[in-house]
Structure formats: C-alpha cells, structure tokens
N, C-alpha and C. Protein backbone atom coordinates (compact mmCIF):
# COMPACT_ATOMS: atom_id res chain seq x y z
N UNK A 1 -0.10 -34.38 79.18
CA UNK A 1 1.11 -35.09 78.82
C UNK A 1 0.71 -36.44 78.22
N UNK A 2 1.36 -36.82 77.07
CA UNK A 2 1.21 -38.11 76.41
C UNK A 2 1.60 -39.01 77.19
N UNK A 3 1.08 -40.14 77.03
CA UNK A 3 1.63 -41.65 77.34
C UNK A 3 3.00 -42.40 76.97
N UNK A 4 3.96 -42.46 77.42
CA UNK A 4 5.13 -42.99 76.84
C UNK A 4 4.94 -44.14 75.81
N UNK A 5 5.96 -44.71 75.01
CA UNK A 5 5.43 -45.15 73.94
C UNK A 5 5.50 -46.59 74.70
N UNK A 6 4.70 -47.79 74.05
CA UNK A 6 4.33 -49.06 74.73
C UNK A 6 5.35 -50.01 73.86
N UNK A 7 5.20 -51.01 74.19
CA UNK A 7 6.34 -51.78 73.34
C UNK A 7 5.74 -52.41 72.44
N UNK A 8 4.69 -52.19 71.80
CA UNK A 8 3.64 -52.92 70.93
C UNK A 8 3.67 -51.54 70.09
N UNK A 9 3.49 -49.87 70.38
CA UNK A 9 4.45 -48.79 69.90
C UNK A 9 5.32 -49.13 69.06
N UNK A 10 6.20 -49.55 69.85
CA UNK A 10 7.75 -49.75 69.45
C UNK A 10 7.94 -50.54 68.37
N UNK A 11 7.68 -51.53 68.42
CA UNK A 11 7.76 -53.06 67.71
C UNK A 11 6.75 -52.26 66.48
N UNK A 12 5.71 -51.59 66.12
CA UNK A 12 5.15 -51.41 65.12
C UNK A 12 5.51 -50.47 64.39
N UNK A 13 6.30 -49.17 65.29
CA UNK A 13 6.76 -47.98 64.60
C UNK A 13 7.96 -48.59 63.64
N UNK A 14 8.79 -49.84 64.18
CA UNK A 14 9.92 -50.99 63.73
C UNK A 14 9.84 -51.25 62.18
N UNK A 15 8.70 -52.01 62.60
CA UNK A 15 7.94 -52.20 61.71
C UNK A 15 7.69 -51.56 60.35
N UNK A 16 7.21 -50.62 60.50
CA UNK A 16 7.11 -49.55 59.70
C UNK A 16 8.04 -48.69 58.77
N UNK A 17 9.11 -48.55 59.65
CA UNK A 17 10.11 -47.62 59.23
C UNK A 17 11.45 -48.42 59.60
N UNK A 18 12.04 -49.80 59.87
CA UNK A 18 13.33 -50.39 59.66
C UNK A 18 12.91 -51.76 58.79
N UNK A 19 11.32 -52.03 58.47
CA UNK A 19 11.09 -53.14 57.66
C UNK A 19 10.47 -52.83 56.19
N UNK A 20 9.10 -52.33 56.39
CA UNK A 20 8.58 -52.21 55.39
C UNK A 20 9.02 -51.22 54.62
N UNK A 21 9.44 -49.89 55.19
CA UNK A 21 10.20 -48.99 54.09
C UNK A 21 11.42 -49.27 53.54
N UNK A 22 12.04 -49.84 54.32
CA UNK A 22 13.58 -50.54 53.43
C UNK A 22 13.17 -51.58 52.19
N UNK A 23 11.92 -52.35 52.90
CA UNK A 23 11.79 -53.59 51.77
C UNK A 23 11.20 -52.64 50.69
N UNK A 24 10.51 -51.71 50.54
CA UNK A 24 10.05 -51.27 49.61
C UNK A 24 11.03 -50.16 48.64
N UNK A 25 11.86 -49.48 49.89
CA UNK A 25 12.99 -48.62 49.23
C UNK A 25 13.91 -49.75 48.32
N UNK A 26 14.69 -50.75 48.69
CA UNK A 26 15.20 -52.01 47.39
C UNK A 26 14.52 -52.26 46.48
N UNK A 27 13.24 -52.66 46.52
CA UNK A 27 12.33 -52.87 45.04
C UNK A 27 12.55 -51.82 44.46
N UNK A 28 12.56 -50.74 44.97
CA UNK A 28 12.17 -49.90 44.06
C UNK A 28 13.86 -49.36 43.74
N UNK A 29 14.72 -49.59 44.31
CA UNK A 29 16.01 -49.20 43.93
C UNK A 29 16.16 -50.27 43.23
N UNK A 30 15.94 -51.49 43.09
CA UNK A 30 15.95 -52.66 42.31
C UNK A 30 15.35 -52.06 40.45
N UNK A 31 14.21 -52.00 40.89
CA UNK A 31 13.56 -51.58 39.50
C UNK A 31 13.84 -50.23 38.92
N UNK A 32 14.85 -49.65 39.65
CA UNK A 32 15.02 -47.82 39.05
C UNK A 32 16.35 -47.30 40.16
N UNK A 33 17.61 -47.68 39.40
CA UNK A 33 18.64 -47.58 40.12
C UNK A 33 18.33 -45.93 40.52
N UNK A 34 18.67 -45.38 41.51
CA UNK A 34 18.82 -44.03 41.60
C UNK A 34 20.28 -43.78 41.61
N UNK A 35 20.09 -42.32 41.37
CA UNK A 35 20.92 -40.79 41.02
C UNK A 35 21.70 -41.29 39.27
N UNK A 36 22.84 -40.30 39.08
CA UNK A 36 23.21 -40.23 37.93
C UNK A 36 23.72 -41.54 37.26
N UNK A 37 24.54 -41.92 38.22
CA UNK A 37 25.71 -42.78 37.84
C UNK A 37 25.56 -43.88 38.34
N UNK A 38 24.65 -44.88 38.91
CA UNK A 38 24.47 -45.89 39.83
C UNK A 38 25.56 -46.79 39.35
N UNK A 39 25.77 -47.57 40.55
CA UNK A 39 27.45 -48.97 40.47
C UNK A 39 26.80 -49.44 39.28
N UNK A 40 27.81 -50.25 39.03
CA UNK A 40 27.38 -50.91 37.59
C UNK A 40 27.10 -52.08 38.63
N UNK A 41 27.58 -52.82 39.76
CA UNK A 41 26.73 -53.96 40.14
C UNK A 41 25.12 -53.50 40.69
N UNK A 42 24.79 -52.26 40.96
CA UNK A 42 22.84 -51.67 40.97
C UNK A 42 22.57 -52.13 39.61
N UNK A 43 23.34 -51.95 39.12
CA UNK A 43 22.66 -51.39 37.02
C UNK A 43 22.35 -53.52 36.91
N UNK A 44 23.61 -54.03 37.21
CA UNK A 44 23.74 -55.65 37.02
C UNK A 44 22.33 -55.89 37.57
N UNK A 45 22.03 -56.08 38.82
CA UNK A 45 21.01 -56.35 39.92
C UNK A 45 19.68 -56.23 39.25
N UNK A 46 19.69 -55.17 38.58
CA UNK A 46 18.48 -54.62 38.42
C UNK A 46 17.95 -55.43 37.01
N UNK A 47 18.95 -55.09 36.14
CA UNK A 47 18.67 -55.83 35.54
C UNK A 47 18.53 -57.27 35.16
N UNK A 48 19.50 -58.02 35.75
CA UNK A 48 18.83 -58.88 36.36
C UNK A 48 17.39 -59.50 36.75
N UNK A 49 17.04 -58.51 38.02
CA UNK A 49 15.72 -58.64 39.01
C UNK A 49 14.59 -58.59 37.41
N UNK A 50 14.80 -57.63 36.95
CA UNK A 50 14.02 -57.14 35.52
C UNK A 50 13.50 -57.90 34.37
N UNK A 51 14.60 -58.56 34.65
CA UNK A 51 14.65 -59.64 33.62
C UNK A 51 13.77 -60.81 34.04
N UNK A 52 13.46 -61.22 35.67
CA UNK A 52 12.92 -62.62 36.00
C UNK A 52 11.05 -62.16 35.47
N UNK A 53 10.69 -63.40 35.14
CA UNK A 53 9.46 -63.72 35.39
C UNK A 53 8.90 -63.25 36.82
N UNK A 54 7.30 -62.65 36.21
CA UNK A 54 6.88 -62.11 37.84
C UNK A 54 6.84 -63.33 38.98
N UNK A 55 6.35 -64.34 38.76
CA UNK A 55 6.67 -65.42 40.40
C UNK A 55 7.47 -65.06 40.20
N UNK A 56 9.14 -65.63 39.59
CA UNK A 56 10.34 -65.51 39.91
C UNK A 56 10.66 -63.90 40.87
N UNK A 57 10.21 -62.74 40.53
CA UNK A 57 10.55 -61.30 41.26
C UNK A 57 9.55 -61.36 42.40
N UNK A 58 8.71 -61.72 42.23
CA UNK A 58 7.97 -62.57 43.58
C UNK A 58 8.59 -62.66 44.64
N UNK A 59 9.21 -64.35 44.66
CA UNK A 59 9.95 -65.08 44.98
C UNK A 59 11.67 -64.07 45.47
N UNK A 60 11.78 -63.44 45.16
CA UNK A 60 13.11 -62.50 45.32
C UNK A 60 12.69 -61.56 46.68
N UNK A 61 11.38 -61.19 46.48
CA UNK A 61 10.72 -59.89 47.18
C UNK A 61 10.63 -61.01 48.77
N UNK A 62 9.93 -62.05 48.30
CA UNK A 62 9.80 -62.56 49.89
C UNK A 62 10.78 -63.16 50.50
N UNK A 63 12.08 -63.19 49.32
CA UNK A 63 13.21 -63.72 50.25
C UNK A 63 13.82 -62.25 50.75
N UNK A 64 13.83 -61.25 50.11
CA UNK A 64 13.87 -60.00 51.21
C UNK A 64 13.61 -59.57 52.45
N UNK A 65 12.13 -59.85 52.18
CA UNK A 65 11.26 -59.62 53.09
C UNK A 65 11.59 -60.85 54.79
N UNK A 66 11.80 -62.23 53.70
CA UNK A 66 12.46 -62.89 55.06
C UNK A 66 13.28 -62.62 56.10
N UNK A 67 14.40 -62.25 54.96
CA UNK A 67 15.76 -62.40 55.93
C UNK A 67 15.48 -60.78 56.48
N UNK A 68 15.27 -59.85 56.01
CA UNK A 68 14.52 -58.45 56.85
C UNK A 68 13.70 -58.58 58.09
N UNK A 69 12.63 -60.00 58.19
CA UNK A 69 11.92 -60.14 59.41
C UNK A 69 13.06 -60.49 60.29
N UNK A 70 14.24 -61.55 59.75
CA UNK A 70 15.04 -62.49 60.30
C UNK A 70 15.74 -61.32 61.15
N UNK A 71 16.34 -60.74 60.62
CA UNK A 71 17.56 -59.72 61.27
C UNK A 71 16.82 -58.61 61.70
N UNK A 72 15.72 -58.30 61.95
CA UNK A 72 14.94 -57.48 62.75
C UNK A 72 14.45 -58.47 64.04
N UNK A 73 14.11 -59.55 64.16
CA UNK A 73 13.59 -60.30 65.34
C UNK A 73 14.80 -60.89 65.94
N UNK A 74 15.71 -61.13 65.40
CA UNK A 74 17.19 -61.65 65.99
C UNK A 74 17.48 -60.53 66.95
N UNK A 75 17.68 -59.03 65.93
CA UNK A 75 17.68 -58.05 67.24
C UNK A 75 16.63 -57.72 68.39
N UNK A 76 15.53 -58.06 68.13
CA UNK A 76 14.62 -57.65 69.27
C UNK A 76 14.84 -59.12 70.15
N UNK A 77 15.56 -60.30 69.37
CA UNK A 77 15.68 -60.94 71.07
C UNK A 77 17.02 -61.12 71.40
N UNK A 78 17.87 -59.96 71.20
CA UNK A 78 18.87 -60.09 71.44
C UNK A 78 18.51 -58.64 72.72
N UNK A 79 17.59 -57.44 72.86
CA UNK A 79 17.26 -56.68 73.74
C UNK A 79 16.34 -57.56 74.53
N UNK A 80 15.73 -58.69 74.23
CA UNK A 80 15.04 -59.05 75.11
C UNK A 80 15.59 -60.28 75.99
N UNK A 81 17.06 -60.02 75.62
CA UNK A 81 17.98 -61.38 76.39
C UNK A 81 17.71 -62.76 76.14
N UNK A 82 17.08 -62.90 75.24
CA UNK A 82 17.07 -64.19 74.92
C UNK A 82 18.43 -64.36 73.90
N UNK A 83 18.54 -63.93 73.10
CA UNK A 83 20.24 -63.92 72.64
C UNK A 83 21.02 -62.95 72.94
N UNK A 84 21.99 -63.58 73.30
CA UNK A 84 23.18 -62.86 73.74
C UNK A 84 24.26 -62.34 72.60
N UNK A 85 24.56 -61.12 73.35
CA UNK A 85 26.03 -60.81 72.44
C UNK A 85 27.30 -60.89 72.87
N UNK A 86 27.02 -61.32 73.78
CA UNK A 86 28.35 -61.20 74.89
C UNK A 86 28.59 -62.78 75.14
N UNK A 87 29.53 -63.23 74.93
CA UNK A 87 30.33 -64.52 75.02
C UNK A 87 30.67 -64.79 76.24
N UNK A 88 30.87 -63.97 77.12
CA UNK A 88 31.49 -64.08 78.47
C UNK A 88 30.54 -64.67 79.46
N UNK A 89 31.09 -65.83 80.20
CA UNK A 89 30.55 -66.07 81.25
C UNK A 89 29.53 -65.33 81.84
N UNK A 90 30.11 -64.51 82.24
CA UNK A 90 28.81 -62.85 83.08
C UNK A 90 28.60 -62.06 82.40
N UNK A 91 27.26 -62.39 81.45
CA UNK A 91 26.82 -61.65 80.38
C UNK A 91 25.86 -60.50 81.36
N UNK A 92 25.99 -59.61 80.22
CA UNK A 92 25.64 -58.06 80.97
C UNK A 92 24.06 -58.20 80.09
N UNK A 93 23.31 -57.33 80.52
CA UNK A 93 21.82 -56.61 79.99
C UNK A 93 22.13 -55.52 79.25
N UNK A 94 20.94 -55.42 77.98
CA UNK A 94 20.45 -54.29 77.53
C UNK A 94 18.98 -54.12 77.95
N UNK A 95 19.78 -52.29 78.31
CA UNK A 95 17.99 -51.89 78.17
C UNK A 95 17.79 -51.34 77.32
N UNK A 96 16.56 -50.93 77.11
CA UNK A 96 15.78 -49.95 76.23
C UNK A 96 14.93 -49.01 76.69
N UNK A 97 15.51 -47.28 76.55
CA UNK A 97 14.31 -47.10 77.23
C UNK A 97 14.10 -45.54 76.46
N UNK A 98 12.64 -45.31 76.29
CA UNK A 98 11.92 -44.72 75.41
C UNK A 98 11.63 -43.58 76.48
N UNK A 99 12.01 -41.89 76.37
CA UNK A 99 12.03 -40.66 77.16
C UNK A 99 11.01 -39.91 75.94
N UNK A 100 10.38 -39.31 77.13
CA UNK A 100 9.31 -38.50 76.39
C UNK A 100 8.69 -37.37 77.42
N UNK A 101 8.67 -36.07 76.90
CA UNK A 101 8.43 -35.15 78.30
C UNK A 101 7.85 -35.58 79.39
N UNK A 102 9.53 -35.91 80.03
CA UNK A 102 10.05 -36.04 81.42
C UNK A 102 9.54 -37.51 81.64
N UNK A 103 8.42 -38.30 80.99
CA UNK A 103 8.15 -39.86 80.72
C UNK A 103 9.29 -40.81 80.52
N UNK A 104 9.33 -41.99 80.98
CA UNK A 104 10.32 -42.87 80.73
C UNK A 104 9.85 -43.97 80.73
N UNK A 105 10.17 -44.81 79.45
CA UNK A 105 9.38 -46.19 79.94
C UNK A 105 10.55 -47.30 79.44
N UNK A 106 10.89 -48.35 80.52
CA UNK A 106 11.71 -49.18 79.70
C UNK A 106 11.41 -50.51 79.30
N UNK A 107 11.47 -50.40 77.77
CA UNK A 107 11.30 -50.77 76.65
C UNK A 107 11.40 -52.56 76.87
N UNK A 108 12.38 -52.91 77.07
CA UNK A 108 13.03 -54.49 77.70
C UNK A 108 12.25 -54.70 78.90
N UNK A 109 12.32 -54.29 79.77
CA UNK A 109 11.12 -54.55 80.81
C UNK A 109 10.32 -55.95 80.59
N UNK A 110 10.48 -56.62 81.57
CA UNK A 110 10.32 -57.94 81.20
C UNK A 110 8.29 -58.30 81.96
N UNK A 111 8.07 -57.07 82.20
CA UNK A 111 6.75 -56.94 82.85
C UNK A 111 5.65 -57.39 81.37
N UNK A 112 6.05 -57.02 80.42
CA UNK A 112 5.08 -57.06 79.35
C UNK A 112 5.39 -58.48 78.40
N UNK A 113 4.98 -58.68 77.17
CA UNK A 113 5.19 -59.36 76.36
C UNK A 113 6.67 -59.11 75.89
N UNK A 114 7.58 -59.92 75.38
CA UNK A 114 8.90 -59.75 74.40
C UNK A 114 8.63 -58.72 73.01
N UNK A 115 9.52 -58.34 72.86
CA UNK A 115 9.97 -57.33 71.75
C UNK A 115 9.55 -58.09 70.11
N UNK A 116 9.99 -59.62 70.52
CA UNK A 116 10.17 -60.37 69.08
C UNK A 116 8.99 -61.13 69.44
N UNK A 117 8.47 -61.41 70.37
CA UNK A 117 6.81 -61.73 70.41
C UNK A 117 5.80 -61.20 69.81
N UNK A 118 6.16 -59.74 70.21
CA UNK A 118 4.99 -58.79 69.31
C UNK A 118 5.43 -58.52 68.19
N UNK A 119 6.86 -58.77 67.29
CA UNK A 119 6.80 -58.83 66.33
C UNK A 119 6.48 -59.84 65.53
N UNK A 120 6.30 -60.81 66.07
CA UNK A 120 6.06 -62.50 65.61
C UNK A 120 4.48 -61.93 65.19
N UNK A 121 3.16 -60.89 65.92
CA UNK A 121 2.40 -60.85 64.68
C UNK A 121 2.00 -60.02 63.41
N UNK A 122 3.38 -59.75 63.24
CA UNK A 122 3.78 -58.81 62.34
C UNK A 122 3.39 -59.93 61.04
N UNK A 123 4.00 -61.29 61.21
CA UNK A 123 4.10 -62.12 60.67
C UNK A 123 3.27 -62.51 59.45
C-alpha cells in the first residue's frame, strides 16, 4: 500500500496543475485564440498581447503569473486558518483530507509545515 499523499505532495501537485498549466494554457490561448469562433474580446486580447514588444508580453506573463501565485496562496491560507472566510464571531475550521486505499491523511493538520509555506518555495 502507498503512502498517503504529504502536504509538500499536495502543494506541488497545486502547483503543477492549478498554476503552471493555467498560466501556460492563457499564453497560449492569448497567442492562438481557440476553436472556430473565439469572443471577439479573445480575438481583442490577443491581439493586443501580440502586438506588445517582447519585455512588454514579458511583463504581462509575470503579472499573470503573480496574481495566479496570489489567489492560489490566499487559498492555501485560508485552509490553513490563517484567513478566514467566515465573518462570524465563532469562526468554524476547514479540513483537508487526502483518502487513498483505505489511507487518510489530513491535509490542514497543523503537525507539519502550512499549505502556503510550502508554497512560498514555489516562489
């Protein structure tokens, strides 16, 4: 039986597949609207993006890439209770927890490093 996944796992599989493939799926929907008919604001965008000088498309890519780290680490410390979503006086917990034949490991578990810690060396 495998090892349940670790939160250094977690935070990298994140990584992988809610950061770097999105940032790369926009460039490239940026530079090559897909399917037949794309909005005419894709077609605007693109051309646009197309049009800048490379720093300038540069400069576009890492403000992507920012606000993508931004709203990916906001959520991992919003599971790791450092931000809250709940306004109320008696704010409630999230957990997280990762099942794997008949394995369980939870994810928030405050035994290890933070969620947005180990993504901080994503950085």
């Amino acid at each position: 039986m495998d090892e349940p996944m670790t939160k250094r796992e977690f935070v990298d599989a994140l990584v992988e597949v809610a950061f770097d493939q999105v940032i790369s799926g926009e460039i490239s929907t940026l530079l090559d609207p897909p399917g037949r008919s794309p909005s005419t604001d894709l077609v605007a965008r693109s051309e646009w993006f197309s049009g800048l000088p490379e720093d300038d498309r540069s400069l576009v890519v890492d403000s992507m890439r920012s606000a993508a780290y931004g709203v990916l680490h906001r959520v991992l410390c919003v599971l790791d209770g450092v931000a809250a979503v709940d306004s109320r006086p008696n704010k409630g917990a999230l957990t997280l927890t990762y099942e794997r034949d008949g394995s369980s490991v939870d994810l928030t578990s405050r035994a290890e490093a933070d969620l947005h810690a180990l993504l901080a060396e994503h950085r």
